[in-house]
C-alpha atoms as a PDB file:
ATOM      1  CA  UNK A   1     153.491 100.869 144.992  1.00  0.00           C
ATOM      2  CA  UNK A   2     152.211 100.724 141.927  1.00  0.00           C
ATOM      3  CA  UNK A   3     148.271 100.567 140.408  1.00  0.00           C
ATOM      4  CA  UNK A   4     148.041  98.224 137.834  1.00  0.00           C
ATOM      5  CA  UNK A   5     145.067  99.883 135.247  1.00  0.00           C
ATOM      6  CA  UNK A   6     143.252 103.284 135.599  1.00  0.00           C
ATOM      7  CA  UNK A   7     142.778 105.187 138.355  1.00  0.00           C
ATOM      8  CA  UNK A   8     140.294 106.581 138.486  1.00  0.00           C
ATOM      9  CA  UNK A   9     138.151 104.238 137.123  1.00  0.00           C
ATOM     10  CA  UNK A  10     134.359 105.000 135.482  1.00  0.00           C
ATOM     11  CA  UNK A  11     132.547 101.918 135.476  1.00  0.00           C
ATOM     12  CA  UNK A  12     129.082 101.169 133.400  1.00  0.00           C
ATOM     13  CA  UNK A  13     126.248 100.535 135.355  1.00  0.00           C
ATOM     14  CA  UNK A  14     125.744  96.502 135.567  1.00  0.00           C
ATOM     15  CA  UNK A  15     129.335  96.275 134.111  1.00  0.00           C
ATOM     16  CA  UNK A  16     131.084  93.376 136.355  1.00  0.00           C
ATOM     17  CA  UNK A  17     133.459  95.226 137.929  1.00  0.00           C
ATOM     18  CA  UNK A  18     137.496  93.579 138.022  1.00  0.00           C
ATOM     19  CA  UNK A  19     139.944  94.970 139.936  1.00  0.00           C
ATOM     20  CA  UNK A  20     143.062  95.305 138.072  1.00  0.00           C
ATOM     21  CA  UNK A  21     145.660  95.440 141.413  1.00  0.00           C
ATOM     22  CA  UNK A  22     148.638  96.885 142.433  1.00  0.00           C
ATOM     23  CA  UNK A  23     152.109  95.709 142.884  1.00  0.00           C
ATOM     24  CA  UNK A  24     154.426  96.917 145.187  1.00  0.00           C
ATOM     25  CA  UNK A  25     158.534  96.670 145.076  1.00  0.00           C
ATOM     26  CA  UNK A  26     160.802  97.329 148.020  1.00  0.00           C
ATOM     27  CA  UNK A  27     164.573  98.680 148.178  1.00  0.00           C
ATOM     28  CA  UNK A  28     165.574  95.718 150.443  1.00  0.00           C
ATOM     29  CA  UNK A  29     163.025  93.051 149.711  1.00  0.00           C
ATOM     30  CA  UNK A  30     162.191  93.103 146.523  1.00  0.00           C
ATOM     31  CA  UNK A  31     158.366  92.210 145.360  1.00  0.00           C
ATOM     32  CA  UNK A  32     156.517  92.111 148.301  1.00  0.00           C
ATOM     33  CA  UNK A  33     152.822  91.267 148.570  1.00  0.00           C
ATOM     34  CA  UNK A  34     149.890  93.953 148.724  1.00  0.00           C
ATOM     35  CA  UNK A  35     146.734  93.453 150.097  1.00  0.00           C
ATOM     36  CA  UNK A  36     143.336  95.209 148.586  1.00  0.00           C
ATOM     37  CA  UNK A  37     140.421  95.841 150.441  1.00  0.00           C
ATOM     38  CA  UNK A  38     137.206  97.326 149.526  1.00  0.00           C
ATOM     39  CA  UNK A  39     134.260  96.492 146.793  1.00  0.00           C
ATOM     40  CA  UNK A  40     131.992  97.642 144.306  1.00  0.00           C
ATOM     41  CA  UNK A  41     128.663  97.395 143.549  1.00  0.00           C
ATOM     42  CA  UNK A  42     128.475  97.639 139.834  1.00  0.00           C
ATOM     43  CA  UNK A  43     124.294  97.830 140.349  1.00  0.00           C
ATOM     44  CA  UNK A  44     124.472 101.228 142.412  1.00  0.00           C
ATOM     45  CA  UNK A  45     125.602 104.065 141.096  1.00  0.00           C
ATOM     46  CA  UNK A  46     127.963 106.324 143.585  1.00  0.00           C
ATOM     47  CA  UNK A  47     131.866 106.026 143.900  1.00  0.00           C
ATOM     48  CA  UNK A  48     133.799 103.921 145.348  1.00  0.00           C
ATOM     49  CA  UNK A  49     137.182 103.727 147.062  1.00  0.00           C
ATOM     50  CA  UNK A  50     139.266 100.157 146.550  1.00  0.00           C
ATOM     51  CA  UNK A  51     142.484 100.525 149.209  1.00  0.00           C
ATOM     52  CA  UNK A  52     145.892  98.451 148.877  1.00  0.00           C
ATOM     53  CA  UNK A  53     148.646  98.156 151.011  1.00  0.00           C
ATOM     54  CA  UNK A  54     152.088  96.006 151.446  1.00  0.00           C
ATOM     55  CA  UNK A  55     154.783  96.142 154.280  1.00  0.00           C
ATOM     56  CA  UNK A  56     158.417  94.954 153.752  1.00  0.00           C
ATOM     57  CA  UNK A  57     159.826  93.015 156.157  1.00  0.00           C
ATOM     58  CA  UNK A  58     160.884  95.939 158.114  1.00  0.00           C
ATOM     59  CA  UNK A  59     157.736  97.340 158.976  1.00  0.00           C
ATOM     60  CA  UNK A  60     157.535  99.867 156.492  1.00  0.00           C
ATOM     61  CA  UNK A  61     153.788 100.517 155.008  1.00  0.00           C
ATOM     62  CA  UNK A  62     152.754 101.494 151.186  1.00  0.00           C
ATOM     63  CA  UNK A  63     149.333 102.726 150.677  1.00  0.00           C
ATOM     64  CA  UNK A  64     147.104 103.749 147.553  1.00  0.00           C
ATOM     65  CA  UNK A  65     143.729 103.935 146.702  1.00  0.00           C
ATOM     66  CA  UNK A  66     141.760 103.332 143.409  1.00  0.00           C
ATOM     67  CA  UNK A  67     138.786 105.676 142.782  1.00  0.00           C
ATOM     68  CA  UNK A  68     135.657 103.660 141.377  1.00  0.00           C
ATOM     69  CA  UNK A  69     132.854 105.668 139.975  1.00  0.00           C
ATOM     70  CA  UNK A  70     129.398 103.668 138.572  1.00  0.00           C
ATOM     71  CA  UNK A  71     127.824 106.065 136.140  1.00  0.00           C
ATOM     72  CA  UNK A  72     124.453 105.045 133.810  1.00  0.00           C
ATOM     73  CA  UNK A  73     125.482 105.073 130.691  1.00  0.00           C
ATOM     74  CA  UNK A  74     122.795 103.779 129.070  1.00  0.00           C
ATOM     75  CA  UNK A  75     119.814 105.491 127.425  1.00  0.00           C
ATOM     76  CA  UNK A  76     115.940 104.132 127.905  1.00  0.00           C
ATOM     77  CA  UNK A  77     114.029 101.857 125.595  1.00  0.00           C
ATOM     78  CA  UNK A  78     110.692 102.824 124.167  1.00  0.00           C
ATOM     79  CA  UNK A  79     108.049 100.189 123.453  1.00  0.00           C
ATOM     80  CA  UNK A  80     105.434 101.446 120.948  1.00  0.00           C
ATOM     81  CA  UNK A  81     101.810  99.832 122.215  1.00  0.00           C
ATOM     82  CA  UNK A  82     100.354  98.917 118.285  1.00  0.00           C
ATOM     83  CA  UNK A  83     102.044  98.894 115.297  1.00  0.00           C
ATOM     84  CA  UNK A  84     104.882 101.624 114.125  1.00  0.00           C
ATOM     85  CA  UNK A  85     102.823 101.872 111.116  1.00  0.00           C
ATOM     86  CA  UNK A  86      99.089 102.794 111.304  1.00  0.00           C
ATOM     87  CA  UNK A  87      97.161 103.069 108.160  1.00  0.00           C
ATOM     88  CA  UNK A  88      93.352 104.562 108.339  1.00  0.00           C
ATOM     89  CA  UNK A  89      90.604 105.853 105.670  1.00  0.00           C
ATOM     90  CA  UNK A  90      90.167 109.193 105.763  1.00  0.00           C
ATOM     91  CA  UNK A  91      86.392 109.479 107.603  1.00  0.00           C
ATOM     92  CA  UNK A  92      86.006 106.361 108.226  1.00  0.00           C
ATOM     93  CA  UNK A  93      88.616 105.675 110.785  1.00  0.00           C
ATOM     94  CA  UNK A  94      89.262 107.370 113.919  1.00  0.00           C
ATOM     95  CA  UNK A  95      92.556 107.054 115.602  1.00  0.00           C
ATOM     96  CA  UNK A  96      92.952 106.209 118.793  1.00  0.00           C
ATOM     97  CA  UNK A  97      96.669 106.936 120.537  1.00  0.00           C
ATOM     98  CA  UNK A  98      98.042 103.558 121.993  1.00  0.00           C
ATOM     99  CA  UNK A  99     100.769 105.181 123.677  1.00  0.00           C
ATOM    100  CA  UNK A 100     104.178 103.778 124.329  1.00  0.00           C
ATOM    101  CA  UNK A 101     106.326 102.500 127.603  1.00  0.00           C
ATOM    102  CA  UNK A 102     109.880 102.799 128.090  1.00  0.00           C
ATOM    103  CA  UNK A 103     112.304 100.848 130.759  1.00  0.00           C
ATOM    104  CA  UNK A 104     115.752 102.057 131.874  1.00  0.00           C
ATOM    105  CA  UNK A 105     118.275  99.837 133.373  1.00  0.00           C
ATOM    106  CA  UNK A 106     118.550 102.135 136.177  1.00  0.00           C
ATOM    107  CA  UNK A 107     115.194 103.901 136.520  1.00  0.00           C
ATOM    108  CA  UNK A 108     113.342 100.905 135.716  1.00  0.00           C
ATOM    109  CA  UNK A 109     109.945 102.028 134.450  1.00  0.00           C
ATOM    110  CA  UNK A 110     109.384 105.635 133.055  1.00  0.00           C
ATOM    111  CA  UNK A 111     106.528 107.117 132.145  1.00  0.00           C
ATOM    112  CA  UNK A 112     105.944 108.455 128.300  1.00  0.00           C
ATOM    113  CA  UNK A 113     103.982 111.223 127.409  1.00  0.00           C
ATOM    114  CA  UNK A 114     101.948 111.943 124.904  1.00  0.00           C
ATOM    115  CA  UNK A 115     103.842 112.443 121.446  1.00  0.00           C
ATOM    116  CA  UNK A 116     104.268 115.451 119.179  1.00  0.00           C
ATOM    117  CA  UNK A 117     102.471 115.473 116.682  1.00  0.00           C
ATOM    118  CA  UNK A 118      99.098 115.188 115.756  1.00  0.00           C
ATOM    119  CA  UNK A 119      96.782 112.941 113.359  1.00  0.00           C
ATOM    120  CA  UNK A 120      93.427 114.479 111.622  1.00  0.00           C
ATOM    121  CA  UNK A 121      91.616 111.536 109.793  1.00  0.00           C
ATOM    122  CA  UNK A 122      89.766 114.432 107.800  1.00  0.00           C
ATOM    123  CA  UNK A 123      92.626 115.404 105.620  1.00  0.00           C
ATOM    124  CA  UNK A 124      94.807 112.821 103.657  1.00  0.00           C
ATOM    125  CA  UNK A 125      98.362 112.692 104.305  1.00  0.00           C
ATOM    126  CA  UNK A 126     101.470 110.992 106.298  1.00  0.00           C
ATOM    127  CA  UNK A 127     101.668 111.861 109.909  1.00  0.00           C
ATOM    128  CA  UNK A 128     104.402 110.826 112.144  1.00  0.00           C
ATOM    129  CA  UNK A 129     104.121 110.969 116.135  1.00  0.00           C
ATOM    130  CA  UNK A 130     107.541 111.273 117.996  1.00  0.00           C
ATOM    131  CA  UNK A 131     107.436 109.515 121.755  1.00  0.00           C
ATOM    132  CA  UNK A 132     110.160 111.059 124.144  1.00  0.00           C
ATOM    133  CA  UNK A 133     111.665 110.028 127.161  1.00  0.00           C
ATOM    134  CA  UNK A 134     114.135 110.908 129.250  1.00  0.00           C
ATOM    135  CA  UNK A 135     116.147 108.926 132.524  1.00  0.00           C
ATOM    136  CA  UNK A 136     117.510 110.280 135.461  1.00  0.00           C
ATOM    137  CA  UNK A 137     121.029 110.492 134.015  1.00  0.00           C
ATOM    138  CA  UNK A 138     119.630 112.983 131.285  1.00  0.00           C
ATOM    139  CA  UNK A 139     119.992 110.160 128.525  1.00  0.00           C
ATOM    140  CA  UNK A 140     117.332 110.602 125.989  1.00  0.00           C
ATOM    141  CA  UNK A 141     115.624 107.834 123.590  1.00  0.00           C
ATOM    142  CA  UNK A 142     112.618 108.996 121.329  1.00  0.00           C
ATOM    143  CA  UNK A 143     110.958 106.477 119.054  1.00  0.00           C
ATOM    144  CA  UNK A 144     108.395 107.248 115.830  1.00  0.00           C
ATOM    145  CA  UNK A 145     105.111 106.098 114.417  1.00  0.00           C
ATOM    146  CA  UNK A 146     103.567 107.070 110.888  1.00  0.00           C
ATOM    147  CA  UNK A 147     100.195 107.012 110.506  1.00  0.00           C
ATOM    148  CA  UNK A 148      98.880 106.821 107.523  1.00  0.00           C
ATOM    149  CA  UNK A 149      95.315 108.273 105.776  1.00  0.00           C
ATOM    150  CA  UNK A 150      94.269 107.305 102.888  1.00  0.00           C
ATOM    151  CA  UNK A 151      91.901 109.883 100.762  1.00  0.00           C
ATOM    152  CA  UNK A 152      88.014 108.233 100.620  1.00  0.00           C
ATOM    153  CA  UNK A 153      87.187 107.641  97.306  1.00  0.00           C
ATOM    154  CA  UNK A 154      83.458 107.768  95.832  1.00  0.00           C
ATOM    155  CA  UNK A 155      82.275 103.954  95.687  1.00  0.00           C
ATOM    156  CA  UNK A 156      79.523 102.276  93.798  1.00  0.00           C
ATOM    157  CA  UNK A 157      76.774 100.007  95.690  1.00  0.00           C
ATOM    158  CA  UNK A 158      74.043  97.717  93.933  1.00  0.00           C
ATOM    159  CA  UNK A 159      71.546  96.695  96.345  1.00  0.00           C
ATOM    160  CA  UNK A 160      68.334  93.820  95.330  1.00  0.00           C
ATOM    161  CA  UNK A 161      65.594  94.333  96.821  1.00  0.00           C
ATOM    162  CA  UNK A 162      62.394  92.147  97.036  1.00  0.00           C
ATOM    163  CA  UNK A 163      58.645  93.945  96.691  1.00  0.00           C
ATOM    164  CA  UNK A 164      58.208  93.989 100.263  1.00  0.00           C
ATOM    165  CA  UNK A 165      61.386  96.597 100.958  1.00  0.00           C
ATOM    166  CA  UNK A 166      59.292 100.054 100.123  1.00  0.00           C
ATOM    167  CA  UNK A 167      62.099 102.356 100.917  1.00  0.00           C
ATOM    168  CA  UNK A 168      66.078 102.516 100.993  1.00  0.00           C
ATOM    169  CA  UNK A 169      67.678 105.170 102.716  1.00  0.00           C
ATOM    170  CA  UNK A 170      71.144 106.878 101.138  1.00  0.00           C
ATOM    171  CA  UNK A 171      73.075 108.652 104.243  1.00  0.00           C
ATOM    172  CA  UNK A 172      75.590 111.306 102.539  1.00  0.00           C
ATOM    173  CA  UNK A 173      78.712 111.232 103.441  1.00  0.00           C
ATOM    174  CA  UNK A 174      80.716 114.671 104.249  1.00  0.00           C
ATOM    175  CA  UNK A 175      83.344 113.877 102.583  1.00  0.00           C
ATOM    176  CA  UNK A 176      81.356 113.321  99.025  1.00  0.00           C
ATOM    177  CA  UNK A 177      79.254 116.121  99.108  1.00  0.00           C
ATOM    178  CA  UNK A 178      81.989 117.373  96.440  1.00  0.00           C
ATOM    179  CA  UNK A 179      81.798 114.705  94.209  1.00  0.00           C
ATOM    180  CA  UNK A 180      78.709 112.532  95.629  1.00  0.00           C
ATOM    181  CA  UNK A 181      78.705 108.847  94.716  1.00  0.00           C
ATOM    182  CA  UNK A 182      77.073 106.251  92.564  1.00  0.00           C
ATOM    183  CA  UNK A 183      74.396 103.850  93.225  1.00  0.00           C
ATOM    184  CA  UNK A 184      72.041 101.607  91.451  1.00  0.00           C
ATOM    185  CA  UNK A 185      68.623 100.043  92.931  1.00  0.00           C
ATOM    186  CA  UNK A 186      67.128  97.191  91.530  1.00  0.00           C
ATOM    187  CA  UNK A 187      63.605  97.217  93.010  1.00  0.00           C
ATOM    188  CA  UNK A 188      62.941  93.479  91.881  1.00  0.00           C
ATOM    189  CA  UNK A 189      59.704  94.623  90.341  1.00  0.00           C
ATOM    190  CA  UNK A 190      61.442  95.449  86.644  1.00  0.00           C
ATOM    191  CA  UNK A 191      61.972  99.024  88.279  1.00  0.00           C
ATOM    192  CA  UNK A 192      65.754 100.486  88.468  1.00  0.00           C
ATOM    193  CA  UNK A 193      66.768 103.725  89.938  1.00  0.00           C
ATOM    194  CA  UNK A 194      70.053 104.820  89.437  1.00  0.00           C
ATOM    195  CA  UNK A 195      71.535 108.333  89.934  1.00  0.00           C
ATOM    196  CA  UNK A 196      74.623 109.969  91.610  1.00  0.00           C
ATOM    197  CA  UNK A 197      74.047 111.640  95.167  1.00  0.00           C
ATOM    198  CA  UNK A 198      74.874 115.546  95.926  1.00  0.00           C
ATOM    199  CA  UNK A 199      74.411 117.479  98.412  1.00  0.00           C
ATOM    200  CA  UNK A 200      70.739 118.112  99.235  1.00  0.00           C
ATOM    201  CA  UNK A 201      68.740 115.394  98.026  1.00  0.00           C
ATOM    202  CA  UNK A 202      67.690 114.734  94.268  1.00  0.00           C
ATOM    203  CA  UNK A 203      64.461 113.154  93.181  1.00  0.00           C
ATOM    204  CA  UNK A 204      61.570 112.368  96.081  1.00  0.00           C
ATOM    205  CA  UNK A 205      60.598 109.328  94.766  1.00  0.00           C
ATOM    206  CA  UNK A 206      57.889 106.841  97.005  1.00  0.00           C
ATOM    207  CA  UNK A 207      61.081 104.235  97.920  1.00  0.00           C
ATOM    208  CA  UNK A 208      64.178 106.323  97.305  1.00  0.00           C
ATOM    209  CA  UNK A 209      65.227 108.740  99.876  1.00  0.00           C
ATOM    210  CA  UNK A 210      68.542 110.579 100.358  1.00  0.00           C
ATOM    211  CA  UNK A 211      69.961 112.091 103.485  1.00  0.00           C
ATOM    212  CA  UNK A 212      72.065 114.362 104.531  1.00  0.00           C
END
Protein backbone atom coordinates (compact mmCIF):
# COMPACT_ATOMS: atom_id res chain seq x y z
CA UNK A 1 0.00 0.00 0.00
CA UNK A 2 0.85 3.10 -0.86
CA UNK A 3 -0.13 6.92 0.65
CA UNK A 4 -0.80 9.13 -1.96
CA UNK A 5 0.54 12.90 -0.44
CA UNK A 6 2.29 13.60 2.94
CA UNK A 7 2.25 11.78 5.79
CA UNK A 8 2.27 13.28 8.22
CA UNK A 9 0.25 15.94 7.37
CA UNK A 10 0.10 19.67 9.30
CA UNK A 11 -3.02 21.20 8.47
CA UNK A 12 -4.00 25.15 9.05
CA UNK A 13 -6.57 25.75 11.34
CA UNK A 14 -10.02 26.30 9.25
CA UNK A 15 -8.05 24.89 6.21
CA UNK A 16 -10.69 22.33 4.49
CA UNK A 17 -9.05 19.39 5.00
CA UNK A 18 -8.75 16.69 1.59
CA UNK A 19 -7.61 13.50 1.95
CA UNK A 20 -5.19 12.66 -0.66
CA UNK A 21 -5.65 8.45 -0.46
CA UNK A 22 -3.82 5.54 -0.84
CA UNK A 23 -3.56 2.92 -3.43
CA UNK A 24 -2.80 -0.44 -2.92
CA UNK A 25 -1.28 -3.17 -5.60
CA UNK A 26 -1.28 -6.91 -5.08
CA UNK A 27 1.22 -9.75 -6.43
CA UNK A 28 -1.78 -11.80 -7.73
CA UNK A 29 -4.53 -9.28 -8.22
CA UNK A 30 -3.29 -6.42 -9.29
CA UNK A 31 -4.96 -2.87 -8.13
CA UNK A 32 -7.20 -3.70 -5.60
CA UNK A 33 -9.47 -1.27 -3.76
CA UNK A 34 -8.63 0.41 -0.25
CA UNK A 35 -10.95 1.65 2.02
CA UNK A 36 -10.22 4.92 4.40
CA UNK A 37 -11.79 5.55 7.48
CA UNK A 38 -11.49 8.29 9.87
CA UNK A 39 -12.01 12.36 9.76
CA UNK A 40 -10.83 15.61 10.58
CA UNK A 41 -11.99 18.48 12.05
CA UNK A 42 -10.09 21.25 10.45
CA UNK A 43 -11.87 23.75 13.35
CA UNK A 44 -10.15 21.85 16.39
CA UNK A 45 -6.85 21.77 16.81
CA UNK A 46 -5.34 18.15 18.04
CA UNK A 47 -4.15 15.26 15.66
CA UNK A 48 -5.71 13.07 13.92
CA UNK A 49 -5.33 9.52 12.63
CA UNK A 50 -7.02 8.76 8.90
CA UNK A 51 -6.72 4.60 8.53
CA UNK A 52 -6.81 2.67 5.02
CA UNK A 53 -6.96 -0.74 4.25
CA UNK A 54 -7.46 -3.24 1.06
CA UNK A 55 -7.63 -7.15 0.95
CA UNK A 56 -6.84 -9.17 -2.24
CA UNK A 57 -8.95 -11.70 -3.08
CA UNK A 58 -7.19 -14.10 -0.92
CA UNK A 59 -7.78 -12.66 2.28
CA UNK A 60 -4.69 -10.96 2.72
CA UNK A 61 -4.98 -7.37 4.63
CA UNK A 62 -2.79 -4.00 3.94
CA UNK A 63 -2.96 -1.38 6.51
CA UNK A 64 -1.56 2.32 6.92
CA UNK A 65 -2.36 5.24 8.64
CA UNK A 66 -2.04 9.02 7.79
CA UNK A 67 -1.10 11.32 10.72
CA UNK A 68 -3.26 14.66 10.65
CA UNK A 69 -2.14 17.43 12.88
CA UNK A 70 -4.42 20.99 13.01
CA UNK A 71 -2.01 23.62 14.22
CA UNK A 72 -3.04 27.71 14.45
CA UNK A 73 -1.10 29.24 12.28
CA UNK A 74 -2.41 32.37 12.28
CA UNK A 75 -1.48 35.46 14.31
CA UNK A 76 -4.33 37.90 16.04
CA UNK A 77 -5.76 41.08 14.61
CA UNK A 78 -5.66 44.33 16.50
CA UNK A 79 -8.43 46.90 16.10
CA UNK A 80 -7.29 50.39 17.19
CA UNK A 81 -10.62 52.12 19.01
CA UNK A 82 -10.02 56.03 17.34
CA UNK A 83 -7.92 57.01 14.81
CA UNK A 84 -4.09 55.65 14.21
CA UNK A 85 -3.28 59.22 14.09
CA UNK A 86 -4.15 61.58 17.00
CA UNK A 87 -3.20 65.14 16.76
CA UNK A 88 -3.65 67.51 20.07
CA UNK A 89 -2.47 71.21 21.18
CA UNK A 90 -0.09 71.15 23.56
CA UNK A 91 -2.27 72.41 26.94
CA UNK A 92 -5.15 72.50 25.54
CA UNK A 93 -5.87 68.93 24.83
CA UNK A 94 -5.80 66.08 27.07
CA UNK A 95 -5.53 62.63 25.74
CA UNK A 96 -7.57 60.13 26.58
CA UNK A 97 -6.35 56.25 25.67
CA UNK A 98 -9.12 54.55 23.48
CA UNK A 99 -7.58 51.32 23.69
CA UNK A 100 -7.61 48.62 21.10
CA UNK A 101 -9.32 44.90 20.65
CA UNK A 102 -7.89 42.07 18.95
CA UNK A 103 -9.72 38.65 17.62
CA UNK A 104 -7.93 35.37 16.85
CA UNK A 105 -9.37 32.74 14.71
CA UNK A 106 -8.82 30.34 17.38
CA UNK A 107 -8.96 32.25 20.67
CA UNK A 108 -11.65 34.37 19.52
CA UNK A 109 -11.53 37.53 21.62
CA UNK A 110 -8.27 38.60 23.50
CA UNK A 111 -7.83 41.09 25.68
CA UNK A 112 -5.17 44.14 24.93
CA UNK A 113 -3.38 45.89 27.39
CA UNK A 114 -2.43 49.03 27.80
CA UNK A 115 0.39 50.16 25.23
CA UNK A 116 3.99 51.24 25.71
CA UNK A 117 4.49 54.27 25.55
CA UNK A 118 3.36 57.29 26.93
CA UNK A 119 1.83 60.80 25.73
CA UNK A 120 2.52 64.23 27.83
CA UNK A 121 0.38 67.05 26.17
CA UNK A 122 2.85 69.51 28.08
CA UNK A 123 5.81 69.01 25.87
CA UNK A 124 5.62 69.15 21.97
CA UNK A 125 6.63 66.24 20.07
CA UNK A 126 5.60 62.81 18.15
CA UNK A 127 4.62 60.00 20.38
CA UNK A 128 3.83 56.60 19.22
CA UNK A 129 1.91 53.92 21.48
CA UNK A 130 2.63 50.19 20.55
CA UNK A 131 -0.59 47.72 21.41
CA UNK A 132 0.55 43.99 21.93
CA UNK A 133 -1.10 40.87 21.90
CA UNK A 134 -0.42 37.59 22.01
CA UNK A 135 -2.74 34.02 21.21
CA UNK A 136 -2.55 30.85 22.70
CA UNK A 137 -0.27 29.45 19.99
CA UNK A 138 2.42 32.15 21.01
CA UNK A 139 1.70 34.13 17.65
CA UNK A 140 2.19 37.75 18.25
CA UNK A 141 0.51 40.90 16.36
CA UNK A 142 1.29 44.49 17.75
CA UNK A 143 -0.24 47.49 16.04
CA UNK A 144 0.88 51.51 16.45
CA UNK A 145 -0.66 54.89 17.00
CA UNK A 146 1.18 58.41 16.76
CA UNK A 147 -0.04 61.02 18.56
CA UNK A 148 0.72 64.08 17.73
CA UNK A 149 1.26 67.67 19.90
CA UNK A 150 1.48 70.55 18.48
CA UNK A 151 3.56 73.49 20.44
CA UNK A 152 0.78 76.42 21.68
CA UNK A 153 1.58 79.42 20.14
CA UNK A 154 0.89 83.04 21.73
CA UNK A 155 -2.49 84.30 20.00
CA UNK A 156 -3.99 87.70 19.66
CA UNK A 157 -7.78 88.44 20.86
CA UNK A 158 -9.81 91.79 20.19
CA UNK A 159 -12.77 91.87 22.27
CA UNK A 160 -15.81 95.07 21.91
CA UNK A 161 -17.23 95.84 24.63
CA UNK A 162 -20.33 98.09 25.30
CA UNK A 163 -20.27 100.76 28.50
CA UNK A 164 -22.13 98.50 30.58
CA UNK A 165 -19.15 95.58 30.64
CA UNK A 166 -16.90 97.32 33.63
CA UNK A 167 -14.36 94.61 33.77
CA UNK A 168 -12.68 91.79 31.51
CA UNK A 169 -10.79 89.22 33.06
CA UNK A 170 -7.31 87.81 31.25
CA UNK A 171 -6.65 84.09 32.75
CA UNK A 172 -2.75 83.34 32.03
CA UNK A 173 -1.99 80.55 30.56
CA UNK A 174 1.11 78.28 31.89
CA UNK A 175 2.35 77.74 28.98
CA UNK A 176 2.83 81.71 28.04
CA UNK A 177 4.12 82.86 31.09
CA UNK A 178 7.48 82.78 28.88
CA UNK A 179 6.40 84.74 26.22
CA UNK A 180 2.79 86.05 27.44
CA UNK A 181 0.35 87.03 24.70
CA UNK A 182 -1.29 89.93 22.98
CA UNK A 183 -4.55 91.51 23.44
CA UNK A 184 -6.39 94.61 22.57
CA UNK A 185 -9.70 96.04 24.40
CA UNK A 186 -11.84 98.33 22.82
CA UNK A 187 -13.95 99.70 25.70
CA UNK A 188 -16.59 101.30 23.21
CA UNK A 189 -16.26 104.54 25.10
CA UNK A 190 -13.13 105.92 22.71
CA UNK A 191 -10.92 104.06 25.43
CA UNK A 192 -8.36 101.19 24.16
CA UNK A 193 -6.13 99.15 26.30
CA UNK A 194 -3.72 97.15 24.75
CA UNK A 195 -0.63 95.46 26.29
CA UNK A 196 1.08 91.98 26.29
CA UNK A 197 0.44 89.68 29.46
CA UNK A 198 3.45 88.22 31.77
CA UNK A 199 3.57 86.58 34.50
CA UNK A 200 2.19 88.47 37.51
CA UNK A 201 -0.15 90.96 36.42
CA UNK A 202 0.73 94.44 34.75
CA UNK A 203 -1.28 97.59 35.17
CA UNK A 204 -4.45 97.57 37.88
CA UNK A 205 -6.58 99.45 35.91
CA UNK A 206 -10.68 99.93 37.12
CA UNK A 207 -11.87 97.30 34.04
CA UNK A 208 -8.70 95.42 33.17
CA UNK A 209 -7.63 92.64 35.33
CA UNK A 210 -5.10 89.84 34.72
CA UNK A 211 -4.86 86.48 36.38
CA UNK A 212 -2.75 84.08 37.05
Amino acid sequence: MTLKGANPLTLAHGETYIDSGATALDAVDGVVSVLTDGSVNENALGDYIISYSAKDKAGNEATSTREVTVVDLTAPVITLNGESTINLTQWADEYIELGAIATDNVDGDITVNAPSGLVDTTVPGSYLLTYTVTDVAGHETTAQRTVNVAEQKPFIITWLITPEQKTIQLPLNPAFTAEGYNYRVDWGDDSVDSNQTTAAPIGDTQRLYLSN
